[in-house]
C-alpha atoms as a PDB file:
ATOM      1  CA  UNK A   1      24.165 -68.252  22.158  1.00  0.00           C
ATOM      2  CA  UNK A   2      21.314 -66.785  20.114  1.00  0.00           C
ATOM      3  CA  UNK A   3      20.547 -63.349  19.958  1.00  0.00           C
ATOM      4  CA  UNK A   4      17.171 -62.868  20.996  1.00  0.00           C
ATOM      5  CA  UNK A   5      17.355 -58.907  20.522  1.00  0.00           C
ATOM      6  CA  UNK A   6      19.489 -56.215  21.037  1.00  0.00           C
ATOM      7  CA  UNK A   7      19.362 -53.526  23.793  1.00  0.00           C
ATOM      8  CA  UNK A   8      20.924 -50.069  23.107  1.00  0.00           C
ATOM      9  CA  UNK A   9      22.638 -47.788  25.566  1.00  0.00           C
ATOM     10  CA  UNK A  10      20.560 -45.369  27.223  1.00  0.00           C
ATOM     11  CA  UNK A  11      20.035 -42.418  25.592  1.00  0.00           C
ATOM     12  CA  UNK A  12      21.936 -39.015  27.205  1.00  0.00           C
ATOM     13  CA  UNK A  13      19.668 -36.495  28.275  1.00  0.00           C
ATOM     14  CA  UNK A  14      21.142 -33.975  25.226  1.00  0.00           C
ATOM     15  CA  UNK A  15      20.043 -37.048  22.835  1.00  0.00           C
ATOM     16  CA  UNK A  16      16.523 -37.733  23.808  1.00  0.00           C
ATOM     17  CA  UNK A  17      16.453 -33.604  23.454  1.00  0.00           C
ATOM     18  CA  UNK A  18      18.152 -34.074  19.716  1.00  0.00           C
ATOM     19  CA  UNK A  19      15.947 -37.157  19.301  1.00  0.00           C
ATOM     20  CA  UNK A  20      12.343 -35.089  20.462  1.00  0.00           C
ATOM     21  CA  UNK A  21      12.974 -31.799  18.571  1.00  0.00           C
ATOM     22  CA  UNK A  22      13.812 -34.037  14.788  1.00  0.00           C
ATOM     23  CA  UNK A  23      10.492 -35.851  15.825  1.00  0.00           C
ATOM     24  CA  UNK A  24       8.942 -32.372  16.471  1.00  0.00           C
ATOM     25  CA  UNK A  25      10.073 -30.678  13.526  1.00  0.00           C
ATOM     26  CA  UNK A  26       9.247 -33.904  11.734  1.00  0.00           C
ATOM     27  CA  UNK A  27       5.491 -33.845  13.044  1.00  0.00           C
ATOM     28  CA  UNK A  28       5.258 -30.225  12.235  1.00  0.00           C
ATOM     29  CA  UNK A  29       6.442 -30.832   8.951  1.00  0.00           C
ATOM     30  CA  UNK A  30       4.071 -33.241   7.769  1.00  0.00           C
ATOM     31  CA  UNK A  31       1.299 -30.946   9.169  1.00  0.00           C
ATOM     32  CA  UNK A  32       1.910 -28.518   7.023  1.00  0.00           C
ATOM     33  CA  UNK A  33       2.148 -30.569   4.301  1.00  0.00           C
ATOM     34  CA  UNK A  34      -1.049 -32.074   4.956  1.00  0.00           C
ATOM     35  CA  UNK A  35      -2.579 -28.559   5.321  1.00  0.00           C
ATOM     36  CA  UNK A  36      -1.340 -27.759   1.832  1.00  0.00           C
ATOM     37  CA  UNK A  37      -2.768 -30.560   0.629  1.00  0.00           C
ATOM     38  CA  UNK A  38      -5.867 -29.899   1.593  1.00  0.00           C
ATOM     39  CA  UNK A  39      -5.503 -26.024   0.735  1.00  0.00           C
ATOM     40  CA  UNK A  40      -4.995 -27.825  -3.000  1.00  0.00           C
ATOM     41  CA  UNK A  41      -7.517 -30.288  -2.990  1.00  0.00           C
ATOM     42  CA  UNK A  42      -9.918 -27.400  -2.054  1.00  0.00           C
ATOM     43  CA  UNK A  43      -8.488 -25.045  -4.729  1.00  0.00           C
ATOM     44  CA  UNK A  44      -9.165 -27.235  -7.201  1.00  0.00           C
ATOM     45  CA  UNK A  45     -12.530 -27.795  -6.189  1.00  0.00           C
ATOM     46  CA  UNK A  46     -13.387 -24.340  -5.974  1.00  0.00           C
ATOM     47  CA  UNK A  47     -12.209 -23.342  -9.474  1.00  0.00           C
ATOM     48  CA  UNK A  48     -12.872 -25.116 -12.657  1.00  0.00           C
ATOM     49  CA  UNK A  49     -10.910 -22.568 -14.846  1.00  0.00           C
ATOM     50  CA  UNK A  50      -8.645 -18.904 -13.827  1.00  0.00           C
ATOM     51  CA  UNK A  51     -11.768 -17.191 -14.918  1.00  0.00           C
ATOM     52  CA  UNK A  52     -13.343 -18.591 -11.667  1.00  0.00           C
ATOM     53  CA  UNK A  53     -10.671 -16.670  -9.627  1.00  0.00           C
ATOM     54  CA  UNK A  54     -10.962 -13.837 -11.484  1.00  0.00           C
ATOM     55  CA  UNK A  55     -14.298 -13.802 -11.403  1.00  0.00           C
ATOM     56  CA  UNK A  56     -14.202 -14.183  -7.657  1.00  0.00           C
ATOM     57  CA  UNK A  57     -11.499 -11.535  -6.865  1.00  0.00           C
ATOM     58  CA  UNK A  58     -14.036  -9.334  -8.837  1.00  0.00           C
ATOM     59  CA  UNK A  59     -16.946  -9.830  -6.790  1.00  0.00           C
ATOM     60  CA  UNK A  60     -14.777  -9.562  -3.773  1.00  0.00           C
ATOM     61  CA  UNK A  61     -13.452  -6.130  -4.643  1.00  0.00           C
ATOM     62  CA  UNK A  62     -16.689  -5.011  -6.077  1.00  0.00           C
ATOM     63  CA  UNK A  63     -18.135  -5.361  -2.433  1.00  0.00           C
ATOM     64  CA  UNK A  64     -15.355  -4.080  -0.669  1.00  0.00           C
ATOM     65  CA  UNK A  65     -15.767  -0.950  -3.128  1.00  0.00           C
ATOM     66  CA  UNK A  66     -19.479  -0.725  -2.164  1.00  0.00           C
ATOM     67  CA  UNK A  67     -18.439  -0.308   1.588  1.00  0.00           C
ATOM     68  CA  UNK A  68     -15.975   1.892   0.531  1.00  0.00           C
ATOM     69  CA  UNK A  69     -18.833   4.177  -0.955  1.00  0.00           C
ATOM     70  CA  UNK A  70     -20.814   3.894   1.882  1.00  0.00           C
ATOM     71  CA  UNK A  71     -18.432   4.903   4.376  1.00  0.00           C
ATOM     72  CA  UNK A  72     -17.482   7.995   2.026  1.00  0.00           C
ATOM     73  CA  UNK A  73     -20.954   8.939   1.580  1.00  0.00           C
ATOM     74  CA  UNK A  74     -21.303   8.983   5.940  1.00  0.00           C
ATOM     75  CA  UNK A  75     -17.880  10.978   5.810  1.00  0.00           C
ATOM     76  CA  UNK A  76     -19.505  13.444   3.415  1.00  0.00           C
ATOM     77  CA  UNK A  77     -22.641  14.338   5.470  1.00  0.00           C
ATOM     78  CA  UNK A  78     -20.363  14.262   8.659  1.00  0.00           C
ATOM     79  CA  UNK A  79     -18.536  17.123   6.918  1.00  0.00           C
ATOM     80  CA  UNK A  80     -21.920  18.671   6.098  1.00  0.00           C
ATOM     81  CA  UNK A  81     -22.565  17.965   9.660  1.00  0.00           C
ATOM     82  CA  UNK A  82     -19.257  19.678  10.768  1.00  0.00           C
ATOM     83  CA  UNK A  83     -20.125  22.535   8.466  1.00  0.00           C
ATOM     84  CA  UNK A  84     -23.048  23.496  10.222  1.00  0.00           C
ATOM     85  CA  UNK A  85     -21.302  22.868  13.533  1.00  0.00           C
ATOM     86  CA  UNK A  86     -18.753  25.240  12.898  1.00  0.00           C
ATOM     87  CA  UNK A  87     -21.326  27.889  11.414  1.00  0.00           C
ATOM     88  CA  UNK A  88     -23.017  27.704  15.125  1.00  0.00           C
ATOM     89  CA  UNK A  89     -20.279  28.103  16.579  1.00  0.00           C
ATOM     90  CA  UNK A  90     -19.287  31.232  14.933  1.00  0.00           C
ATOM     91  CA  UNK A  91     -21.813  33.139  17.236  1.00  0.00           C
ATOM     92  CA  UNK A  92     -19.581  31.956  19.847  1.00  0.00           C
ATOM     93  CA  UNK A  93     -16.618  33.198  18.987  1.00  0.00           C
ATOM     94  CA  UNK A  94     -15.758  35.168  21.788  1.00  0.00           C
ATOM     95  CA  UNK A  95     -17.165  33.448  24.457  1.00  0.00           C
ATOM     96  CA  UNK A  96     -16.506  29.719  25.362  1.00  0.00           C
ATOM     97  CA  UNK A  97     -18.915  27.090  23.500  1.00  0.00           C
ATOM     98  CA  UNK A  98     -21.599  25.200  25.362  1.00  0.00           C
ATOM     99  CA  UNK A  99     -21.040  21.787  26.843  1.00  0.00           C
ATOM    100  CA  UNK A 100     -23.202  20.492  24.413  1.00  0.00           C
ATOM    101  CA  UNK A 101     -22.139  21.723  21.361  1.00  0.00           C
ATOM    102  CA  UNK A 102     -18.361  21.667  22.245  1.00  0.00           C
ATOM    103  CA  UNK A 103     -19.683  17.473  22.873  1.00  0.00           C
ATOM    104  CA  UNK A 104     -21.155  17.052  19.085  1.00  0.00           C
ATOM    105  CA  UNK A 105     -18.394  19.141  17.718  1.00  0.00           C
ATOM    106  CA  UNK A 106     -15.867  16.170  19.434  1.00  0.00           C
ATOM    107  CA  UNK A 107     -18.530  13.039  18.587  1.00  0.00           C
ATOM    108  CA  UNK A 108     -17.918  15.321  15.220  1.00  0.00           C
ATOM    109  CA  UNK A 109     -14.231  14.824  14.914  1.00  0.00           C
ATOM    110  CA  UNK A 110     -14.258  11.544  16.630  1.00  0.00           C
ATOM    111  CA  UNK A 111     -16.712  10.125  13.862  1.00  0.00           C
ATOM    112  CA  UNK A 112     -15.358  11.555  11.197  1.00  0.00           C
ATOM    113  CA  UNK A 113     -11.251  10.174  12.379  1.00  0.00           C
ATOM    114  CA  UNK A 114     -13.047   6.839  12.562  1.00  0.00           C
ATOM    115  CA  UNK A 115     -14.651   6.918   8.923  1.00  0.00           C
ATOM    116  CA  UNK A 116     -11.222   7.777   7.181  1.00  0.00           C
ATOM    117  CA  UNK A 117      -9.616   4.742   9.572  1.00  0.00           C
ATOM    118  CA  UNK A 118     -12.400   2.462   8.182  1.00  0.00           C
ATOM    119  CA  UNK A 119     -11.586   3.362   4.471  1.00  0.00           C
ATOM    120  CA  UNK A 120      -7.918   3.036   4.861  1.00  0.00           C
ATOM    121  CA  UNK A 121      -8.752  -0.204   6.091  1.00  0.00           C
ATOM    122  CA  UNK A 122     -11.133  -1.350   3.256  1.00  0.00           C
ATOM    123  CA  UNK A 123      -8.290   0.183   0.694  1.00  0.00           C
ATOM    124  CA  UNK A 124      -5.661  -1.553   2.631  1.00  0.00           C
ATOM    125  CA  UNK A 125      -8.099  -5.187   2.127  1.00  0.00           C
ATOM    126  CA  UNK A 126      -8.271  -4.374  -1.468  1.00  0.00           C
ATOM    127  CA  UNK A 127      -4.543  -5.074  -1.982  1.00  0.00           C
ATOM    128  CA  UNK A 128      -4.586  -7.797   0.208  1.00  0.00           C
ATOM    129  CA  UNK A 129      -7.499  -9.270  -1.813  1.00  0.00           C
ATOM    130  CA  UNK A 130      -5.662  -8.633  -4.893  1.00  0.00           C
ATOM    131  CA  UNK A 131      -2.435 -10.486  -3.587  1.00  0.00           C
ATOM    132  CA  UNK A 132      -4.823 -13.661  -2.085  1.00  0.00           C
ATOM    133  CA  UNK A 133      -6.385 -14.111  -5.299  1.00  0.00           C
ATOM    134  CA  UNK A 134      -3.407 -13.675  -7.683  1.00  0.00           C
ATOM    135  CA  UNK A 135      -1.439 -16.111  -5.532  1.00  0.00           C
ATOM    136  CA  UNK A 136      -3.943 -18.425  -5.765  1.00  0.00           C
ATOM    137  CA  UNK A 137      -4.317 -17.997  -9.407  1.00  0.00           C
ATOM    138  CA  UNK A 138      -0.753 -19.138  -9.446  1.00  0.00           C
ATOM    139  CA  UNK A 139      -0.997 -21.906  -7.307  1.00  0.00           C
ATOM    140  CA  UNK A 140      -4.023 -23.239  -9.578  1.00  0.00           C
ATOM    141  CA  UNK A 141      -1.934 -22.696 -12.281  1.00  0.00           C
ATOM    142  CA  UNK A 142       0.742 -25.111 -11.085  1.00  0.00           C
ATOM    143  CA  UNK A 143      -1.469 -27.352  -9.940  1.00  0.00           C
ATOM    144  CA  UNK A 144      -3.378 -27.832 -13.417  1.00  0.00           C
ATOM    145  CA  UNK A 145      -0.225 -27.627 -15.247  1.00  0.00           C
ATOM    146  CA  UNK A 146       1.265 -30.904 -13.006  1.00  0.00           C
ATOM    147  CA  UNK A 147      -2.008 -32.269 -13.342  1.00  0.00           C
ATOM    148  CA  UNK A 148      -2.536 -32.461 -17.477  1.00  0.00           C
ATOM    149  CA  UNK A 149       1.279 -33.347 -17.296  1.00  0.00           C
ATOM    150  CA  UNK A 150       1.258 -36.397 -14.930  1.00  0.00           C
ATOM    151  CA  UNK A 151      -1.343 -37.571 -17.373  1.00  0.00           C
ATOM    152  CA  UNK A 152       0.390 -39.419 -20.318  1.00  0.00           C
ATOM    153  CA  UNK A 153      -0.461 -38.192 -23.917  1.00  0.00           C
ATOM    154  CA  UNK A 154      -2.461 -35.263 -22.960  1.00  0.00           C
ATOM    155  CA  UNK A 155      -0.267 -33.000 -24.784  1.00  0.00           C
ATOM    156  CA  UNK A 156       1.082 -35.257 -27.447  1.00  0.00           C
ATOM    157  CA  UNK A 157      -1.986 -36.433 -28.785  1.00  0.00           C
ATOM    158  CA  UNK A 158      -3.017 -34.295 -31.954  1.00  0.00           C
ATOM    159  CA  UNK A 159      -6.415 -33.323 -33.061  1.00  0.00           C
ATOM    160  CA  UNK A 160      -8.169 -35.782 -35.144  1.00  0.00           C
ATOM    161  CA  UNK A 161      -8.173 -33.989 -38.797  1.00  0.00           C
ATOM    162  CA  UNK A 162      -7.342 -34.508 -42.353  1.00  0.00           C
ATOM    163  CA  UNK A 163      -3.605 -35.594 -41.716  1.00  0.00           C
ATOM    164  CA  UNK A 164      -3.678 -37.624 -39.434  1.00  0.00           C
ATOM    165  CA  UNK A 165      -5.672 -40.398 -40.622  1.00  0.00           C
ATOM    166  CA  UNK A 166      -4.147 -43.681 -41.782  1.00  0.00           C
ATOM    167  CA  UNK A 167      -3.476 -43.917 -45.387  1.00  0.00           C
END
């Protein structure tokens, strides 16, 4: 007889389980290599030198100080604010304050809590700008340095000059 082809045994249920998950983590894996691929491809195109980054991270911390400044100079006439607040309320020191001012002494507060949040924030987006753009700094860095050393006699080849002309 000829063998025409071969049927295997039926997989167990804990096998096609095995089986899925290696496919799954397979799938998965390829994913993210494709995403980092792309990530690269993009990095490169972004960037022609580290300058660019540095340039970049710049600008992106020069705005985020700008809205730093801003919200400071809001939390500074909310204290100017709260200054006066608390100078009308003096004439009510003995007696309970009214509804109204007790409310913009609270929107007071409340306003000023929410301006310090907002500038932790910002400060807190400064680092994490700073750690974005030095990683990619070193990922363009590896990337350039594979890519002018994949390419044969880039870094042998010597300037042409006095010495190295035939004789």
């Amino acid at each position: 007889g000829v063998t025409i082809r071969r049927v295997d045994a039926p997989l167990t249920a804990e096998q096609r389980a095995i089986k899925e998950a290696e496919a799954r983590k397979a799938k998965e894996e390829e994913l993210k290599r494709l995403e980092q691929d792309r990530k690269n491809r993009a990095l490169l195109a972004t960037y022609a030198t580290e300058r660019d980054i540095d340039y970049a991270r710049d600008r992106a911390l020069a705005d985020i100080e700008k809205a730093i400044k801003v919200l400071q100079d809001k939390q500074a006439e909310l204290a100017k604010r709260k200054q006066q607040l608390d100078n009308e309320a003096e004439f009510y020191k003995k007696k309970s304050l009214p509804p109204p001012l007790q409310a913009q002494v609270n929107d007071n507060d409340t306003e000023m809590k929410a301006q310090q949040t907002a500038i932790e924030g910002r400060r807190k987006e400064i680092e994490l700008v700073k750690v974005r753009y030095d990683e990619e700094k070193t990922r363009y860095r590896d990337l350039t340095k594979s890519k002018t050393a994949s390419k044969p006699g880039t870094a042998a080849q010597e300037p042409a000059g006095a010495d190295s002309r035939p004789r």
